[in-house]
N, C-alpha and C. Protein backbone atom coordinates (compact mmCIF):
# COMPACT_ATOMS: atom_id res chain seq x y z
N UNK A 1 0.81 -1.19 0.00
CA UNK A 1 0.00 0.00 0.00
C UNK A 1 0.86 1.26 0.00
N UNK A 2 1.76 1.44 0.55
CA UNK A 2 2.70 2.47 0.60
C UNK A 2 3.40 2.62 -0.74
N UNK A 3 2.60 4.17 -1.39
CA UNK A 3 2.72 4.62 -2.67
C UNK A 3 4.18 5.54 -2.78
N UNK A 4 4.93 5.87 -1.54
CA UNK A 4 5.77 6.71 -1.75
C UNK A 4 7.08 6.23 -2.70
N UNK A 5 7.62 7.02 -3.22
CA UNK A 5 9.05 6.60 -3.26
C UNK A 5 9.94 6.35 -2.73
N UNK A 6 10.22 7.40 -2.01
CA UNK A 6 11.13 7.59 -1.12
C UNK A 6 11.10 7.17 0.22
N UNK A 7 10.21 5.95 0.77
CA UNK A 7 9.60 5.53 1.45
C UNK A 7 9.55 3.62 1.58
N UNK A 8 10.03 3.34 2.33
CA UNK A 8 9.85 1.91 2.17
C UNK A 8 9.55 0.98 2.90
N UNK A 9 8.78 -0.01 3.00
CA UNK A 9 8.32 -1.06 3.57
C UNK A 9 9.24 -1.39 5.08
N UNK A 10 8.74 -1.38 6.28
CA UNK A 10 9.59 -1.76 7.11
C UNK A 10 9.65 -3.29 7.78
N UNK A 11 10.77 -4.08 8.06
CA UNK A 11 10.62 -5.08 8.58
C UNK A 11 11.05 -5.42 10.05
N UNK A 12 10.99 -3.85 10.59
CA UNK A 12 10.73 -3.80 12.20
C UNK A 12 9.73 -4.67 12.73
N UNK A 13 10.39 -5.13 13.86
CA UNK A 13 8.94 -6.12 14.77
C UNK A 13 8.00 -4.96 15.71
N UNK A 14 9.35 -3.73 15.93
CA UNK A 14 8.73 -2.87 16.67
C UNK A 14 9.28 -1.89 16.94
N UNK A 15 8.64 -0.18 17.12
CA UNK A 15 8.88 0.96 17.01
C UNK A 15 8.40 1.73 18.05
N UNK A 16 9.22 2.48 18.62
CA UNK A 16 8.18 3.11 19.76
C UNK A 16 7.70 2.53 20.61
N UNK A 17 6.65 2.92 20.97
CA UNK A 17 5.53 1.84 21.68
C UNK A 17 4.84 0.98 21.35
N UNK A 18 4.87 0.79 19.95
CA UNK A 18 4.00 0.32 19.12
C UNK A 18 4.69 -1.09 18.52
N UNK A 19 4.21 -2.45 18.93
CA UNK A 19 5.02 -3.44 18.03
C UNK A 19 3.74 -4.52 17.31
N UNK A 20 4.66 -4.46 15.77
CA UNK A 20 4.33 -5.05 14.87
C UNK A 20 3.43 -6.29 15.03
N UNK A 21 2.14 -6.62 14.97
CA UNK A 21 1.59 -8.08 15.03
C UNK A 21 2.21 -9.42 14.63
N UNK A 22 2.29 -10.36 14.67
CA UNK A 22 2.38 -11.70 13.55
C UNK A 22 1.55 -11.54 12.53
N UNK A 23 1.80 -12.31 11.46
CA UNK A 23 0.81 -12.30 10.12
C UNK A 23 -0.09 -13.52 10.78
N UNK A 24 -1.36 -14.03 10.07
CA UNK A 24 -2.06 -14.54 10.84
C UNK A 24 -2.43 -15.33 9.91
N UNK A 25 -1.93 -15.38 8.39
CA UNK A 25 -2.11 -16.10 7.46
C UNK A 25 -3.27 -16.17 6.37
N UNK A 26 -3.77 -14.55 6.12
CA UNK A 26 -4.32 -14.02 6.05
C UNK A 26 -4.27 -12.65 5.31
N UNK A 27 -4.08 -12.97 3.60
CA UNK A 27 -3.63 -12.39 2.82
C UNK A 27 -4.38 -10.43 2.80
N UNK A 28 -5.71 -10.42 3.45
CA UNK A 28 -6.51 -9.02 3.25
C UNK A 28 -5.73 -8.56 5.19
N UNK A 29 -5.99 -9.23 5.95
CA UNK A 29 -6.04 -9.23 6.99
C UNK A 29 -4.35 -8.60 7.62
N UNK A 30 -3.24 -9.37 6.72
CA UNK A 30 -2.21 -9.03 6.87
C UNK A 30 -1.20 -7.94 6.42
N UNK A 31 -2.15 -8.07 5.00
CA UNK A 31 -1.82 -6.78 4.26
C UNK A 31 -1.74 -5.34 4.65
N UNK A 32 -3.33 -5.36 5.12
CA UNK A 32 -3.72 -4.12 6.03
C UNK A 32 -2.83 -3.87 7.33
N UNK A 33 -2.37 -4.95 7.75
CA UNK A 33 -1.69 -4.74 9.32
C UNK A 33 -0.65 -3.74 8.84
N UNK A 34 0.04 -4.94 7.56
CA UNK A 34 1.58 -4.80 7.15
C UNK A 34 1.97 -3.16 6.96
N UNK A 35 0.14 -3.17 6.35
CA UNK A 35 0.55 -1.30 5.60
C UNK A 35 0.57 -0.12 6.56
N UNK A 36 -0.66 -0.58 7.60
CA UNK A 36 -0.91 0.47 8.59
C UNK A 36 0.59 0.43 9.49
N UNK A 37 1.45 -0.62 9.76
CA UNK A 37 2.78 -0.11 10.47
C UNK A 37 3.43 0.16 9.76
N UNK A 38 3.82 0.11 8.10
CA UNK A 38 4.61 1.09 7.33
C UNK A 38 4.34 2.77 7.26
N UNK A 39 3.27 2.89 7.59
CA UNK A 39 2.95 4.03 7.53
C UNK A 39 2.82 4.73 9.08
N UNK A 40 3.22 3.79 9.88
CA UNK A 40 3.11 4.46 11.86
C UNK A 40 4.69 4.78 11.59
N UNK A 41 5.99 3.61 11.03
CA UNK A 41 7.09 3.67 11.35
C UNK A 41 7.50 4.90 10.52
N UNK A 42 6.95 4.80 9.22
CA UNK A 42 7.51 5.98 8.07
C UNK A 42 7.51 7.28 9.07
N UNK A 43 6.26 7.36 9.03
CA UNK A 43 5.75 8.73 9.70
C UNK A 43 6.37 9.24 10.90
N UNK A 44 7.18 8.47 11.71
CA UNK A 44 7.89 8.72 12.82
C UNK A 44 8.79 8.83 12.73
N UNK A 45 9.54 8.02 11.15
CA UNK A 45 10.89 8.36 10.59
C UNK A 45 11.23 9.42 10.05
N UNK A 46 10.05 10.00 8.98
CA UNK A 46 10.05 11.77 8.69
C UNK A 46 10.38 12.53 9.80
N UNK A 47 9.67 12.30 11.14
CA UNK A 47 9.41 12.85 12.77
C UNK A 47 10.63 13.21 12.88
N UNK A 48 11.81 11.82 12.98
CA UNK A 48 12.85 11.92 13.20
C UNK A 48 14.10 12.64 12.69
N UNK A 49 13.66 12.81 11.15
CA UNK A 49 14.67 12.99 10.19
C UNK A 49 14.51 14.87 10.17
N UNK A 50 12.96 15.34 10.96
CA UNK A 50 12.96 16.59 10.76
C UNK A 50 13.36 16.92 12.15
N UNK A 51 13.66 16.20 13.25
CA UNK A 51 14.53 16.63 14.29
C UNK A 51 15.56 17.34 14.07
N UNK A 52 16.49 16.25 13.37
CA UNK A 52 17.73 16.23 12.86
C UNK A 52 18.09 17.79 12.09
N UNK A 53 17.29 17.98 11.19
CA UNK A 53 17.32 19.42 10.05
C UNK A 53 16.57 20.45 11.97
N UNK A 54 15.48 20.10 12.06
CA UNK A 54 15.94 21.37 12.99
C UNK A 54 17.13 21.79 14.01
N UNK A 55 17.38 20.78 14.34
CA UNK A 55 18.98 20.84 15.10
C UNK A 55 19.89 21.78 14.10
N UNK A 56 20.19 21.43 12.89
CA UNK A 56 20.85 21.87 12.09
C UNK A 56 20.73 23.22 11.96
N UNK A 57 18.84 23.89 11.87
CA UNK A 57 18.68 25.35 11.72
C UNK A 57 18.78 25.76 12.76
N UNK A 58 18.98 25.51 14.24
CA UNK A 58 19.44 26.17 15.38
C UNK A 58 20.69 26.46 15.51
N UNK A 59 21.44 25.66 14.67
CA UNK A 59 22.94 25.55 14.85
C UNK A 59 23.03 26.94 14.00
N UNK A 60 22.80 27.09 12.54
CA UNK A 60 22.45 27.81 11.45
C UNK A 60 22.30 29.40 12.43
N UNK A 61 21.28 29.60 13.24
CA UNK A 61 20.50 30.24 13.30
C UNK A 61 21.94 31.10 14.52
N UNK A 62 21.97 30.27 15.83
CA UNK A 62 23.20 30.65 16.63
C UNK A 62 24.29 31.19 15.85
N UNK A 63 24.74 31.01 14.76
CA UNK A 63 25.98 31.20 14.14
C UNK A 63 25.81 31.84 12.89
N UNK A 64 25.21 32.93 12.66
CA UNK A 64 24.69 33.68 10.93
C UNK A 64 26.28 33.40 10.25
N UNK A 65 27.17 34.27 11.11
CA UNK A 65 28.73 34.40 10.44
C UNK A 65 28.67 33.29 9.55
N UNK A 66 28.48 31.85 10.06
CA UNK A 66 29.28 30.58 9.64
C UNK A 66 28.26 30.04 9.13
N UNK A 67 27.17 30.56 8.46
CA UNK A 67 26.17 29.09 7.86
C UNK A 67 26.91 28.22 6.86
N UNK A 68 26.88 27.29 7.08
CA UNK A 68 27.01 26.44 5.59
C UNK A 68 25.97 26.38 4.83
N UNK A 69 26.32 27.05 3.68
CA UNK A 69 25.09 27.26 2.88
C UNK A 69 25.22 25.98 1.55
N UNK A 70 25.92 24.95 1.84
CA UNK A 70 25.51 24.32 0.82
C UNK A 70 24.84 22.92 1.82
N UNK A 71 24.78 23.01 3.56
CA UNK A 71 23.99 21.86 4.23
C UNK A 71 22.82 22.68 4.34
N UNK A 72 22.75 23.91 4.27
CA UNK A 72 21.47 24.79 4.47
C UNK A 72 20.87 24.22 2.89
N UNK A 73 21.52 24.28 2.54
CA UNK A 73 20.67 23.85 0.95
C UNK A 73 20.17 22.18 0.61
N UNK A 74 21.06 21.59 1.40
CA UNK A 74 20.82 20.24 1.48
C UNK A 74 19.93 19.63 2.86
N UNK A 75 19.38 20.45 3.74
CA UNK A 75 18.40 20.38 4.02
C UNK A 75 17.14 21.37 4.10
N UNK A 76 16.91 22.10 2.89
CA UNK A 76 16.13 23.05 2.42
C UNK A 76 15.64 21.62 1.41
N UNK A 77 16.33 21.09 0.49
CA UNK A 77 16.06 19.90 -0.32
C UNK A 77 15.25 18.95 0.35
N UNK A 78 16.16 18.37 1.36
CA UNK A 78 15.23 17.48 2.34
C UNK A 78 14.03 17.97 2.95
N UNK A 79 13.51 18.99 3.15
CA UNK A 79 12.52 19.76 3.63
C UNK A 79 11.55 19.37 2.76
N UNK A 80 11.92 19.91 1.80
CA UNK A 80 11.05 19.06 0.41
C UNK A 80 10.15 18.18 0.18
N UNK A 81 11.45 17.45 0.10
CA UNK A 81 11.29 15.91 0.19
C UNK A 81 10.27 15.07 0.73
N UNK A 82 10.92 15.85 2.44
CA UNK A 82 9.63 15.38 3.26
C UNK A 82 8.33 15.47 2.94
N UNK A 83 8.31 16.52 2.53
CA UNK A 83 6.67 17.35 2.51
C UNK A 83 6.28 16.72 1.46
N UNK A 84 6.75 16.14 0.39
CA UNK A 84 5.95 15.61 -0.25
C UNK A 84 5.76 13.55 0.17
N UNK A 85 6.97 13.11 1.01
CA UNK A 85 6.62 12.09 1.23
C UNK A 85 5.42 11.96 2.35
N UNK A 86 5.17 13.19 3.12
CA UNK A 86 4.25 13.09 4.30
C UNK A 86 2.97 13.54 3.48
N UNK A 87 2.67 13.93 2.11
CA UNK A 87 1.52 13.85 1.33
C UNK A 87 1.47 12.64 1.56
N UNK A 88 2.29 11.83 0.32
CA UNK A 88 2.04 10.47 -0.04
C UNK A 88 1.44 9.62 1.32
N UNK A 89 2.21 9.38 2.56
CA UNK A 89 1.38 8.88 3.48
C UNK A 89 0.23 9.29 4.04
N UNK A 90 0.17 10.84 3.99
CA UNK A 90 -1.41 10.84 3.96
C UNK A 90 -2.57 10.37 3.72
N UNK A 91 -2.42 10.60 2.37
CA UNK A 91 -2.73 9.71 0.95
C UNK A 91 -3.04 8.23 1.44
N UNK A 92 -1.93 7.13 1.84
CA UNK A 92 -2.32 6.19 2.33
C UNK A 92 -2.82 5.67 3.43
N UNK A 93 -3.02 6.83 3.98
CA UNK A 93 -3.38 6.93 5.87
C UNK A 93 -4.74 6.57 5.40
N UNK A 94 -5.33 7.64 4.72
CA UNK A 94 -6.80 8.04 4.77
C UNK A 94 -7.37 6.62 3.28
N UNK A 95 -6.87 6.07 3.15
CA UNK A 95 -7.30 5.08 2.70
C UNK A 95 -7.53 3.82 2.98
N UNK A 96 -6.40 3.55 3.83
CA UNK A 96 -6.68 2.82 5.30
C UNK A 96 -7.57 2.66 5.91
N UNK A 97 -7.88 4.39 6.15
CA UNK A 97 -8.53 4.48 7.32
C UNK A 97 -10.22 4.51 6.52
N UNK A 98 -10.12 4.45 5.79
CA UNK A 98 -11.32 4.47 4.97
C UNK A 98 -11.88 2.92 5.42
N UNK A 99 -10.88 1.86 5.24
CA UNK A 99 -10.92 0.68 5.29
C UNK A 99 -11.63 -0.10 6.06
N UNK A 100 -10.53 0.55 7.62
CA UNK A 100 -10.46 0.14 8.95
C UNK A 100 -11.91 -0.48 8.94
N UNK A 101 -12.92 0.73 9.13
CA UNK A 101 -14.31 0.10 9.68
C UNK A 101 -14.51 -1.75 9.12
N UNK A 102 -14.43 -1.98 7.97
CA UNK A 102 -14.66 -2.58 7.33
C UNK A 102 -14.23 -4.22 8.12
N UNK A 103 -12.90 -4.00 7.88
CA UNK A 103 -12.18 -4.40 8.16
C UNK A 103 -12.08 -5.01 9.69
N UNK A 104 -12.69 -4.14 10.56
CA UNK A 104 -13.26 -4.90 11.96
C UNK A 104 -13.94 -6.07 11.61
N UNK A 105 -15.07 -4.91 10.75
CA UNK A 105 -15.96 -6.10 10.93
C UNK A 105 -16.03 -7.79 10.35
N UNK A 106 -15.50 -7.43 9.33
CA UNK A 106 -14.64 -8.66 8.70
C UNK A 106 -14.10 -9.65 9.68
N UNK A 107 -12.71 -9.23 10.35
CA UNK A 107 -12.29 -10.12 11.46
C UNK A 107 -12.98 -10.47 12.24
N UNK A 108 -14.41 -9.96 12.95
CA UNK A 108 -14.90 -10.57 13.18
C UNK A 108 -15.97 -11.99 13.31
N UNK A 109 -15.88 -11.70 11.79
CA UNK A 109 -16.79 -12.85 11.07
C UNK A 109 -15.85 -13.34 10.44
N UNK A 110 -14.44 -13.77 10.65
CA UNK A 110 -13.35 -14.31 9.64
C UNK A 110 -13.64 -15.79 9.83
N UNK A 111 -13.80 -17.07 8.93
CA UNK A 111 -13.29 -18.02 8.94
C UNK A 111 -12.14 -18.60 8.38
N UNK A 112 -11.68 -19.56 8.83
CA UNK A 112 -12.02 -20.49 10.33
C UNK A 112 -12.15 -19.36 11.86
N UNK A 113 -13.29 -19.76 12.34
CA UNK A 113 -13.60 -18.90 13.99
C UNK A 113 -12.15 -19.04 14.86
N UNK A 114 -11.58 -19.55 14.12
CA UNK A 114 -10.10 -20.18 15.24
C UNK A 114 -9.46 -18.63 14.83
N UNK A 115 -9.13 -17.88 13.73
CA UNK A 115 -8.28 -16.87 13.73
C UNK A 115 -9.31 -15.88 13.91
N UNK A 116 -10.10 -15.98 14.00
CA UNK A 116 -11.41 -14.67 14.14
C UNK A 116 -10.89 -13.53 15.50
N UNK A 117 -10.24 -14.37 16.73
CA UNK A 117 -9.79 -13.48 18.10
C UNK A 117 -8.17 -12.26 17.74
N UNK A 118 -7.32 -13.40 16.62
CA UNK A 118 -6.31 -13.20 16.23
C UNK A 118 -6.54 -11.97 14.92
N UNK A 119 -7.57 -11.77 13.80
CA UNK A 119 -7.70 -11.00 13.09
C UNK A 119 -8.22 -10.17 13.91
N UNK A 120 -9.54 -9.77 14.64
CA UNK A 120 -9.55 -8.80 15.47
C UNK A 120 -8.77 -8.01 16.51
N UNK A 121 -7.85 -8.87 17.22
CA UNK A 121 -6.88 -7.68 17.61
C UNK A 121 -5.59 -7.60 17.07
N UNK A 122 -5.61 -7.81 15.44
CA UNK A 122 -4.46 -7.17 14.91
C UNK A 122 -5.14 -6.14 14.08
N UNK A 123 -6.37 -6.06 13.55
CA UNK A 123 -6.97 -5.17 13.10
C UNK A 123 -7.05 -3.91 14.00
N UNK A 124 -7.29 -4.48 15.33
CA UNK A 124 -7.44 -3.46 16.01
C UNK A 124 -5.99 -2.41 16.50
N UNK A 125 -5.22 -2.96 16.66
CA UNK A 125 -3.59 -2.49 16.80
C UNK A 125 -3.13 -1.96 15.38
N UNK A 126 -3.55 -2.24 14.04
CA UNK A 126 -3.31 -1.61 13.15
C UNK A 126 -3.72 -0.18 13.27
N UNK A 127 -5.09 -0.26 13.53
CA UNK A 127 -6.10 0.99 13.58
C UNK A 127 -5.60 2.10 14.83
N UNK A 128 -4.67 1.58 15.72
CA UNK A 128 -3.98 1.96 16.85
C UNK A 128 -2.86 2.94 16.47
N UNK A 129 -2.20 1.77 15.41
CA UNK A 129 -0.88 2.38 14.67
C UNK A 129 -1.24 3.47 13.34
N UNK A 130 -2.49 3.34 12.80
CA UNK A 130 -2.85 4.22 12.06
C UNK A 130 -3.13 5.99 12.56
N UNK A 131 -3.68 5.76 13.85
CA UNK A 131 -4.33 7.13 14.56
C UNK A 131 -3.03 7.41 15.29
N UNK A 132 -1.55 6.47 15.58
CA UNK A 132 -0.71 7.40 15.73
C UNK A 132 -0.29 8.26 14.77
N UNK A 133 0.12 7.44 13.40
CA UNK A 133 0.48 7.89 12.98
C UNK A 133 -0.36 9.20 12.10
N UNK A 134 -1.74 9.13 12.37
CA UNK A 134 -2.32 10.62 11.73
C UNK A 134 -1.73 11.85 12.36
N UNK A 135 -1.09 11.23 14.06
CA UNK A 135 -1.11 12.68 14.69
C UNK A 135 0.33 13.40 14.75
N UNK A 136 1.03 11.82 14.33
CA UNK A 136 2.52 12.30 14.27
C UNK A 136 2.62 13.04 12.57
N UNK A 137 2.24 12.60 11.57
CA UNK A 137 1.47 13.61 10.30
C UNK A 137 1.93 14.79 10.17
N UNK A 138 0.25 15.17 11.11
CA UNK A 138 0.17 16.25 11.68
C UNK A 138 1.24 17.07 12.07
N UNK A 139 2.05 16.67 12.86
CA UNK A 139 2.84 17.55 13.70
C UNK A 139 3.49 17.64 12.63
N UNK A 140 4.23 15.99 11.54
CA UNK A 140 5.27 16.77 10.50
C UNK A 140 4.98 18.07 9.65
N UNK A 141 3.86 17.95 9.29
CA UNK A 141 3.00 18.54 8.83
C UNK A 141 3.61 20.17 8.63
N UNK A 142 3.24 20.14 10.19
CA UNK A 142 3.01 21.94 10.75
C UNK A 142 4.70 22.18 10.69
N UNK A 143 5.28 21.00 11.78
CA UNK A 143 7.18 21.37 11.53
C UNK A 143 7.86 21.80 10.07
N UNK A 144 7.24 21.27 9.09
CA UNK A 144 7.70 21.07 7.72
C UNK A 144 7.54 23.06 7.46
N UNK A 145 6.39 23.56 7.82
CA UNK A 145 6.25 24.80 7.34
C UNK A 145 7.43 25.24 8.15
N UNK A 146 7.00 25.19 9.98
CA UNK A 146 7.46 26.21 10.13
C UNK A 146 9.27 26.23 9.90
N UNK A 147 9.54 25.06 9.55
CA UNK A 147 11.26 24.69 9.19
C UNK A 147 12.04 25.69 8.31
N UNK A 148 10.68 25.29 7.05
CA UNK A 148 11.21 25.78 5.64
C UNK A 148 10.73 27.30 5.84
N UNK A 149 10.65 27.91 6.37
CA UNK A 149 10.52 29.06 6.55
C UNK A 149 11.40 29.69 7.01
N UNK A 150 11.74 28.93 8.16
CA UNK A 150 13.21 29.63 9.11
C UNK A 150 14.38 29.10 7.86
N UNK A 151 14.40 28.05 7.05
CA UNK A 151 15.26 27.70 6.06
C UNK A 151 15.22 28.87 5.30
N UNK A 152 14.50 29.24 4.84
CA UNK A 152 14.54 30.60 3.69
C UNK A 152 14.59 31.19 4.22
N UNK A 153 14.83 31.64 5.38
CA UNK A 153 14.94 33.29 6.00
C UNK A 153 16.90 33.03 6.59
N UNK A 154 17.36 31.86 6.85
CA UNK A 154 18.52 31.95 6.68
C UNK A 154 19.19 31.92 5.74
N UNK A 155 18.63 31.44 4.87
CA UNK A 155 18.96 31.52 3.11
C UNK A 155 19.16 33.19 2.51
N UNK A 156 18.25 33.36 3.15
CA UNK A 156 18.04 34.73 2.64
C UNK A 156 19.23 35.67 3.27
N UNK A 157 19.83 35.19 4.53
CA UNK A 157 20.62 35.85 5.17
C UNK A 157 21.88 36.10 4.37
N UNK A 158 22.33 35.13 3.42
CA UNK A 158 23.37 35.23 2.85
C UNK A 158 23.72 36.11 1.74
């Protein structure tokens, strides 16, 4: 499900607080799990990667004399980047999440009744890992502006 490019499938068991289900053998059932934690881990990996660039524009910001204006430019690029890979998971968030309902209800009525306990609470921990990751999004979201803003205004300094 994960349409990005620059973005790829993770084979973490676990991230955060959040760890990965077993597959349950269960080609709709697993899929959905598989996608909704590519898109909790991605989204926390953007999180991370725009730590990193803000560290960088504080450093930037303390020191006008000394910017390096060709890492100022190479994470003005990455700024980018992001913003358009945190579309793309959007994009697959809300399609997901379109899903989810569905998708309960399904596991609940899954046969054999033997994986029916096992599709419901991995459905449900998907849907867990999905609403983190809307809110961590979010925050990239808002960081992404206010980044590239302070990026072009040190840009501009030069």
């Amino acid at each position: 499900m994960i349409n990005s490019m620059n973005l790829i499938a993770q084979n973490l068991d676990s991230y955060g607080d959040m760890k990965r289900p077993a597959n349950i053998g269960n080609s709709d059932f697993d899929g959905f799990k598989n996608s909704c934690f590519d898109i909790y881990y991605n989204s926390h990996k953007l999180d991370k990667n725009l730590k990193v660039i803000e560290g960088n524009l504080v450093k930037y910001a303390d020191d006008k004399d000394n910017i390096d204006f060709e890492s100022l430019g190479k994470d003005i690029e990455a700024l980018k980047k992001s913003k358009e890979s945190a579309k793309e998971l959007s994009t697959d968030l809300k399609a997901l999440d379109d899903k989810s309902t569905s998708m309960v209800k399904n596991a609940k009525n899954l046969k054999p009744r033997t994986k029916s306990p096992k599709a419901v609470k991995n459905t449900n921990n998907s849907i867990k890992a999905l609403n983190d990751a809307k809110v961590t999004l979010k925050e990239v979201s808002e960081n992404q502006v206010t980044l590239l803003k302070t990026a072009q205004e040190l840009l501009g300094d030069k």
